[in-house]
N, C-alpha and C. Protein backbone atom coordinates (compact mmCIF):
# COMPACT_ATOMS: atom_id res chain seq x y z
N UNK A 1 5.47 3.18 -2.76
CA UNK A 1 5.83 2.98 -4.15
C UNK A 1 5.97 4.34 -4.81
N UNK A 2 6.70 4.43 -5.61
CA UNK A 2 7.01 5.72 -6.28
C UNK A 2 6.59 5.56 -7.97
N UNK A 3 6.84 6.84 -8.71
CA UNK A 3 6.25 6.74 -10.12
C UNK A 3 7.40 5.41 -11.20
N UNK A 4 8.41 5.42 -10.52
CA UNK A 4 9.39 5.00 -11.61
C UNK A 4 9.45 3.31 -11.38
N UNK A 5 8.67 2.93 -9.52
CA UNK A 5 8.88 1.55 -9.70
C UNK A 5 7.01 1.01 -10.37
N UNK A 6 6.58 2.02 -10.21
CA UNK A 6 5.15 1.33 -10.67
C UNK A 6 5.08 1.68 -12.51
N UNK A 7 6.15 2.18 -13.19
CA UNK A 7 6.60 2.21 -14.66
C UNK A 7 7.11 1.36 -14.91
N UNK A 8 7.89 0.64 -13.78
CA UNK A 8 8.76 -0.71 -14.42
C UNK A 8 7.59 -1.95 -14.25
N UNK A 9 6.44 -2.03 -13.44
CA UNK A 9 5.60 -2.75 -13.33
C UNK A 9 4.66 -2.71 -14.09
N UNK A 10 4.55 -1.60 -14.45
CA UNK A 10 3.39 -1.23 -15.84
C UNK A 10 3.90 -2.26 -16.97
N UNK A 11 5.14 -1.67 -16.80
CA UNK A 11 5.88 -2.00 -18.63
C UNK A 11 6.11 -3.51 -18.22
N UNK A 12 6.77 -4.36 -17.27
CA UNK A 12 6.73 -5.69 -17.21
C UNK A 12 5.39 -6.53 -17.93
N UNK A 13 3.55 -5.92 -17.11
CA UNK A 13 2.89 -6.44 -17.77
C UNK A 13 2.51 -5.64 -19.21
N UNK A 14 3.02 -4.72 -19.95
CA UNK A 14 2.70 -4.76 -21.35
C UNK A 14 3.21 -5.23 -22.11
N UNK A 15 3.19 -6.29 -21.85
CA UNK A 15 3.13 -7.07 -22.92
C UNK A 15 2.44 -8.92 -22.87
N UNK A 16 1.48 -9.34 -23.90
CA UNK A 16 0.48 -10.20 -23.81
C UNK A 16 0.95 -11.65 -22.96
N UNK A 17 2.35 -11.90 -23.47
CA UNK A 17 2.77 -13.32 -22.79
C UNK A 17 2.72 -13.30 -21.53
N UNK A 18 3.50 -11.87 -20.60
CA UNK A 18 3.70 -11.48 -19.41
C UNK A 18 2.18 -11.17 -18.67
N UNK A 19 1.73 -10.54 -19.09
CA UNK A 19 0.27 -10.36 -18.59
C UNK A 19 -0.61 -11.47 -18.23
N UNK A 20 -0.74 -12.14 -19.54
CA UNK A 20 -0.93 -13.68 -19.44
C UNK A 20 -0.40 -14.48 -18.20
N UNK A 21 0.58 -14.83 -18.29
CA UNK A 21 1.18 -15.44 -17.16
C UNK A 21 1.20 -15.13 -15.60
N UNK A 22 0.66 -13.90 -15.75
CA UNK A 22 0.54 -13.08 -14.67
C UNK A 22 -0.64 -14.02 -13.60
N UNK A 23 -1.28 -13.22 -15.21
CA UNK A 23 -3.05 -13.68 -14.71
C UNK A 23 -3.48 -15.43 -14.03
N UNK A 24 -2.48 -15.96 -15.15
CA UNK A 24 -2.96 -17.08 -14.97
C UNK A 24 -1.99 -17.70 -13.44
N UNK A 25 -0.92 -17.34 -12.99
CA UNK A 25 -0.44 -17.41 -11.56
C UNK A 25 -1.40 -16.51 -10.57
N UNK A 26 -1.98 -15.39 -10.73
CA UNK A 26 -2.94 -15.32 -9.77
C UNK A 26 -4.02 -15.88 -9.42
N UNK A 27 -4.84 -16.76 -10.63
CA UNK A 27 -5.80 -17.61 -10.30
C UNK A 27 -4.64 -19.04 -10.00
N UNK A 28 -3.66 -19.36 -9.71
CA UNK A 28 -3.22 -20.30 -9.09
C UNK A 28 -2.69 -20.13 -7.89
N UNK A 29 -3.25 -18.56 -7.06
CA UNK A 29 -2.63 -18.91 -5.63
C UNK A 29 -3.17 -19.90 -5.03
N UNK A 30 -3.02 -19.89 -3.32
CA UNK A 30 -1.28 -19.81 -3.32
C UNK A 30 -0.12 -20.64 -3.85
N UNK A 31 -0.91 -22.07 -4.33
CA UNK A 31 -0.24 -23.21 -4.50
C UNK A 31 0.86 -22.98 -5.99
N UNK A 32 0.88 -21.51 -6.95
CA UNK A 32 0.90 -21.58 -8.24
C UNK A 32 1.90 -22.37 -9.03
N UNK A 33 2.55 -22.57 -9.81
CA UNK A 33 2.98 -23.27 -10.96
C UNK A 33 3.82 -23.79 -11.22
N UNK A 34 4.21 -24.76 -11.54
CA UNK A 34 5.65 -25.61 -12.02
C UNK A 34 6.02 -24.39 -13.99
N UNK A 35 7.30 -24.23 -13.81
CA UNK A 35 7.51 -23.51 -14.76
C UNK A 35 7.25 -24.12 -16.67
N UNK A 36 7.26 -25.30 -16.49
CA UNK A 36 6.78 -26.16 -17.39
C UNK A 36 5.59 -26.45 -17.38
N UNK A 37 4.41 -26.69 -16.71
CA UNK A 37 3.04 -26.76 -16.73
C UNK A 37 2.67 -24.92 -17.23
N UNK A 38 3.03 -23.97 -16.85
CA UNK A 38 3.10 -22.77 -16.93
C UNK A 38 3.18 -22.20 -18.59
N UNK A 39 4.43 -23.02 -18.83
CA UNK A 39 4.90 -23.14 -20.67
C UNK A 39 3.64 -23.55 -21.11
N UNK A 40 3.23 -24.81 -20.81
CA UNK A 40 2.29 -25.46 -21.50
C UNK A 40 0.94 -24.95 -21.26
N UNK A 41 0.11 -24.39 -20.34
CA UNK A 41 -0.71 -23.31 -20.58
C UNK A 41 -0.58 -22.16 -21.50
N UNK A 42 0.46 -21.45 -21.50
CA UNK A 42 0.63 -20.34 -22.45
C UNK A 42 1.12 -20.65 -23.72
N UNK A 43 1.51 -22.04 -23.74
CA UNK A 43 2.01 -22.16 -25.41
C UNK A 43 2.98 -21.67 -25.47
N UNK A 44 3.98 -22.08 -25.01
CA UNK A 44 5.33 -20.76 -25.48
C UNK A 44 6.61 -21.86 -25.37
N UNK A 45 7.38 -21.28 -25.60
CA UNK A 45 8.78 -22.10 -25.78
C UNK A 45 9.26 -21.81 -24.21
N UNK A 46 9.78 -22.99 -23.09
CA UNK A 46 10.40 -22.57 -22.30
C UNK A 46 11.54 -21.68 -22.05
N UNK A 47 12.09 -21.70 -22.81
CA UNK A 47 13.70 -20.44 -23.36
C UNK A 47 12.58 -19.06 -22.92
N UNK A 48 11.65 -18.89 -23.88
CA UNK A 48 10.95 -17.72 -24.10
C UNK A 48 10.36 -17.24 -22.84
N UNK A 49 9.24 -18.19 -21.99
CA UNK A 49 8.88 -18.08 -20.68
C UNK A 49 9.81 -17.48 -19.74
N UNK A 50 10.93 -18.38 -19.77
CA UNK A 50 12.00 -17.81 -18.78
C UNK A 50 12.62 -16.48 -19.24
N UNK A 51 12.83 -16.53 -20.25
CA UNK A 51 12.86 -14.54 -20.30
C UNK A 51 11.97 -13.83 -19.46
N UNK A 52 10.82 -14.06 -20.28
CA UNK A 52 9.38 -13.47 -19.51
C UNK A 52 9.01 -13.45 -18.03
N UNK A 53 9.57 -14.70 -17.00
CA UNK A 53 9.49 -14.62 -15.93
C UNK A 53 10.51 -13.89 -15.47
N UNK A 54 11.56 -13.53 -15.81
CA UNK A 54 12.50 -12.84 -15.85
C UNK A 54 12.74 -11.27 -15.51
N UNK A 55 11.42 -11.17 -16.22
CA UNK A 55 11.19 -9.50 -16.54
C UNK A 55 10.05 -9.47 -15.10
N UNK A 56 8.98 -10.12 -15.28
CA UNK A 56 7.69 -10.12 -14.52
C UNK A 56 8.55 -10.28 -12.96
N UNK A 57 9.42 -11.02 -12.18
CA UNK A 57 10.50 -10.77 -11.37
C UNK A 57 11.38 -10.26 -10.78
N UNK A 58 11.91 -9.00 -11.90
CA UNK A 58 12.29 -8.03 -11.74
C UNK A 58 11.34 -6.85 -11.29
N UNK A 59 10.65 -6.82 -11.74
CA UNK A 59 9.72 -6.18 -11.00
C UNK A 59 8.57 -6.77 -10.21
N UNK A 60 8.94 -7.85 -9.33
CA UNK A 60 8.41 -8.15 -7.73
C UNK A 60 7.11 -8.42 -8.40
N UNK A 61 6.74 -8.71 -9.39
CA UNK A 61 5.08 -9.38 -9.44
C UNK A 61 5.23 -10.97 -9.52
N UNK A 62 6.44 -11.79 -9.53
CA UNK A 62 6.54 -13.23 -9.34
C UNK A 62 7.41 -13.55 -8.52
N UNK A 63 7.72 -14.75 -7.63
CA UNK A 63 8.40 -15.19 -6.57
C UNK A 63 8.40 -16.50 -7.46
N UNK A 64 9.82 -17.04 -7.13
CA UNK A 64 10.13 -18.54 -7.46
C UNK A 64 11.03 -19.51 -6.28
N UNK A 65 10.35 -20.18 -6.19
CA UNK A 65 10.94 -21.60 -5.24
C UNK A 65 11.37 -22.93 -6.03
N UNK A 66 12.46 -23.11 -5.27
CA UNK A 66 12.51 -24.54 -6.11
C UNK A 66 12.21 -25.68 -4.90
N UNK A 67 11.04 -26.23 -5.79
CA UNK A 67 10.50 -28.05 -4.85
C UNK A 67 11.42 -29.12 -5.33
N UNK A 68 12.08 -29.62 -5.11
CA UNK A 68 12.55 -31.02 -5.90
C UNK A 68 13.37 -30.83 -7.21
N UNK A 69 12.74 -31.16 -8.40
CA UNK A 69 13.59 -30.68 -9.45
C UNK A 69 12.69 -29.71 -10.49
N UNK A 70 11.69 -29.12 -10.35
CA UNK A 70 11.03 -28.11 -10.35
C UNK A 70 11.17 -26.90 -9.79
N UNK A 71 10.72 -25.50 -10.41
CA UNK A 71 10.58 -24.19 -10.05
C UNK A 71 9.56 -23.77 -9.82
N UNK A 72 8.88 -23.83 -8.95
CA UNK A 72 7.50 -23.26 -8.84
C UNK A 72 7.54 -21.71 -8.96
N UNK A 73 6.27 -20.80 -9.52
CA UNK A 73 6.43 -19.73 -9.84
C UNK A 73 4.93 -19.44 -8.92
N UNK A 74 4.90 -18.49 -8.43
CA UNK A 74 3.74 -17.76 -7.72
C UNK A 74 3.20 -16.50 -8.22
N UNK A 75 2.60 -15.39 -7.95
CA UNK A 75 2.13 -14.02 -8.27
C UNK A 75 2.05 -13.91 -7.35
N UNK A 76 2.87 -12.38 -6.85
CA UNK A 76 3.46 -11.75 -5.38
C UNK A 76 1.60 -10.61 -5.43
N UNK A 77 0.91 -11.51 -4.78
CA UNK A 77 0.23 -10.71 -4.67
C UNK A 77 0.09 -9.65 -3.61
N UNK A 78 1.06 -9.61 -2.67
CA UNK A 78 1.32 -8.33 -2.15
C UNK A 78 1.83 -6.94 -2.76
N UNK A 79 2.77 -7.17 -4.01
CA UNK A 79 2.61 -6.76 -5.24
C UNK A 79 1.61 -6.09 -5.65
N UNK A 80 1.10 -6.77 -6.21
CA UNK A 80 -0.46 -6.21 -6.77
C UNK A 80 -1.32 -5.18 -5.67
N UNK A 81 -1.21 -5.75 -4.66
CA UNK A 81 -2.58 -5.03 -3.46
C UNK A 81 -1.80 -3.65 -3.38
N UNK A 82 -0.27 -3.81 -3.48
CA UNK A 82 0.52 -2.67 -3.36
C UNK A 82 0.40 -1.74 -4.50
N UNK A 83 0.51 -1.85 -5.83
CA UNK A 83 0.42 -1.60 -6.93
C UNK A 83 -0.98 -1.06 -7.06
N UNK A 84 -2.39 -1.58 -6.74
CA UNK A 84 -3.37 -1.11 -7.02
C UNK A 84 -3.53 0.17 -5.55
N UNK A 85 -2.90 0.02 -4.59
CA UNK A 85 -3.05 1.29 -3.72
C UNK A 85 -2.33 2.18 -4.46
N UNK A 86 -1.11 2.20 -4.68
CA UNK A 86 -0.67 3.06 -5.42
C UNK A 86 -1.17 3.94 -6.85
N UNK A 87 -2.02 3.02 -7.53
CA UNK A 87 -3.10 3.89 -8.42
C UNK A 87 -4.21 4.64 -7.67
N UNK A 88 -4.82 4.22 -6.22
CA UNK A 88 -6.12 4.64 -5.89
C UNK A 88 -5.44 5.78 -4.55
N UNK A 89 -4.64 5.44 -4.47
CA UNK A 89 -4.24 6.78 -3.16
C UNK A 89 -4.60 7.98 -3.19
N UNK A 90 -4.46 8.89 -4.15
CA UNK A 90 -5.13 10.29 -4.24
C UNK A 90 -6.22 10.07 -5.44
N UNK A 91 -7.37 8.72 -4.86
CA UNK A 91 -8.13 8.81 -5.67
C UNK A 91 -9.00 10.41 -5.69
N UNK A 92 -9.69 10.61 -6.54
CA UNK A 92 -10.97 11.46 -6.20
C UNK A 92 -10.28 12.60 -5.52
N UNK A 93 -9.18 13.15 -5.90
CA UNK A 93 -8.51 14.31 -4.29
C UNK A 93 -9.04 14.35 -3.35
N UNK A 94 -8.92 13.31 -3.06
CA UNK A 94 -8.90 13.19 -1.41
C UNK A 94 -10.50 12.43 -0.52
N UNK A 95 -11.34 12.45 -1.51
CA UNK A 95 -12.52 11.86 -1.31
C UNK A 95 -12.66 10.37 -1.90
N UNK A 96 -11.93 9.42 -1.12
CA UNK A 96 -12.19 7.82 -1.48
C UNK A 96 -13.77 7.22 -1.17
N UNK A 97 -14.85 7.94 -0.86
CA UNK A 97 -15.90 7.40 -0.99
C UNK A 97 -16.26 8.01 -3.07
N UNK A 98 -15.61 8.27 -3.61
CA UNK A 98 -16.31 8.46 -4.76
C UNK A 98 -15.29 7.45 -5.56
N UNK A 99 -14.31 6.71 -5.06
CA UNK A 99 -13.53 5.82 -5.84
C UNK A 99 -14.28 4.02 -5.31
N UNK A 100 -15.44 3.62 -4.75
CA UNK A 100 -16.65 2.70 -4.47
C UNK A 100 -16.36 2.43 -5.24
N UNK A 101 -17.04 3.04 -6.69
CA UNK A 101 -17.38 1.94 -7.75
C UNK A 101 -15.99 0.97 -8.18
N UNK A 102 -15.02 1.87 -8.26
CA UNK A 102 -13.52 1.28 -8.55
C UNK A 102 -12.99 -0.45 -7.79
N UNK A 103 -13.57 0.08 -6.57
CA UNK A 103 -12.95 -0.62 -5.77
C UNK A 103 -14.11 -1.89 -5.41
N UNK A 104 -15.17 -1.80 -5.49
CA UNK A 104 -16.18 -2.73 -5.93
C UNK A 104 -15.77 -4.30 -6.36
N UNK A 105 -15.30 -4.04 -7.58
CA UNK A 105 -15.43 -5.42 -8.35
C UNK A 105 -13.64 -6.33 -7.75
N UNK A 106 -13.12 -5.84 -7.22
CA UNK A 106 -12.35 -6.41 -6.20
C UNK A 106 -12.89 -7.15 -4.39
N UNK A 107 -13.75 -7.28 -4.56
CA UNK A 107 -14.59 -7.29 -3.26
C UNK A 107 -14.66 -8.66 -3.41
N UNK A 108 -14.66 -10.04 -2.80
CA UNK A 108 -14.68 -11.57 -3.25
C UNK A 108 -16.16 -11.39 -4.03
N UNK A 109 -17.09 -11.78 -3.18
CA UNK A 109 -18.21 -11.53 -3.64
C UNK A 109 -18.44 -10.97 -5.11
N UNK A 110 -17.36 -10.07 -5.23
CA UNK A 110 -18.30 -9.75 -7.07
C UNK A 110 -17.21 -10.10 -7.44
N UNK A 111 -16.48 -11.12 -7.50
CA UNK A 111 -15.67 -11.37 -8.29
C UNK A 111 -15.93 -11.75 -9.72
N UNK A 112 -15.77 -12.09 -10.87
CA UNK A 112 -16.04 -12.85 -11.35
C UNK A 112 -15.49 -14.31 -11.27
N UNK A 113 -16.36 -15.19 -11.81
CA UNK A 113 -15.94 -16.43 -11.99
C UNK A 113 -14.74 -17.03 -12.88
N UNK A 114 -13.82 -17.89 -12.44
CA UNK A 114 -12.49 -17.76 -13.13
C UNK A 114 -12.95 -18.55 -14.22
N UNK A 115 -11.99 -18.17 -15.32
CA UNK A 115 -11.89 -18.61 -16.59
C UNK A 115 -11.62 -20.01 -16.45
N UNK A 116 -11.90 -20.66 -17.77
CA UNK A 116 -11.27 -22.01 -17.57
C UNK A 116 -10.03 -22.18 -17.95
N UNK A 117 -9.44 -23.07 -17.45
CA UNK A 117 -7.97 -22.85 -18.17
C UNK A 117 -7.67 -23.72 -19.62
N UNK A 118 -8.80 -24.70 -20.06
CA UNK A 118 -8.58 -25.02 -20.82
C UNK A 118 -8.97 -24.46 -22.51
């Protein structure tokens, strides 16, 4: 990954709807979301969503399939695992035992417990 594709991934999630949606397709791997159940978690106008998945797509943090007469939407979490190496690679110059604590709360075990969705 280079600086300019992990800028377009930055900027995809800044902003709250996109982030949101993000989040809430990663606590729905692998099975994640019909694009309308998706709307209706985030509250948003479908027109609006589909922009938003739009953007979050373009830059490789969502995958879409179509089942039947539905779009299922996922979070490319190869993406992400990629994206967070790319912040921790020259953690610490060159000493990744002092980037532990970082990498810690990604560990299953300390995860936290997922939110509810309601």
């Amino acid at each position: 990954m280079d600086n300019e594709t992990a800028i377009d991934i930055f900027a995809a999630l800044a902003q709250r709807t996109r982030l949101d949606a993000f989040k809430l397709l990663v606590r729905h791997e692998p099975e994640g979301l019909a694009a309308g159940e998706l709307a209706r978690h985030l509250e948003v106008p479908h027109n609006t969503l589909s922009a938003h998945l739009s953007v979050l797509s373009r830059a490789g943090l969502v995958v879409s399939q179509r089942q039947s007469r539905s779009i299922i939407y996922r979070a490319s979490l190869d993406r992400m695992q990629e994206t967070l190496a790319f912040l921790a690679r020259d953690c610490c110059d060159g000493r990744p035992e002092l980037c532990a604590p970082l990498l810690s709360p990604l560990q299953s075990e300390d995860c936290p417990e997922p939110e509810d969705p309601s």
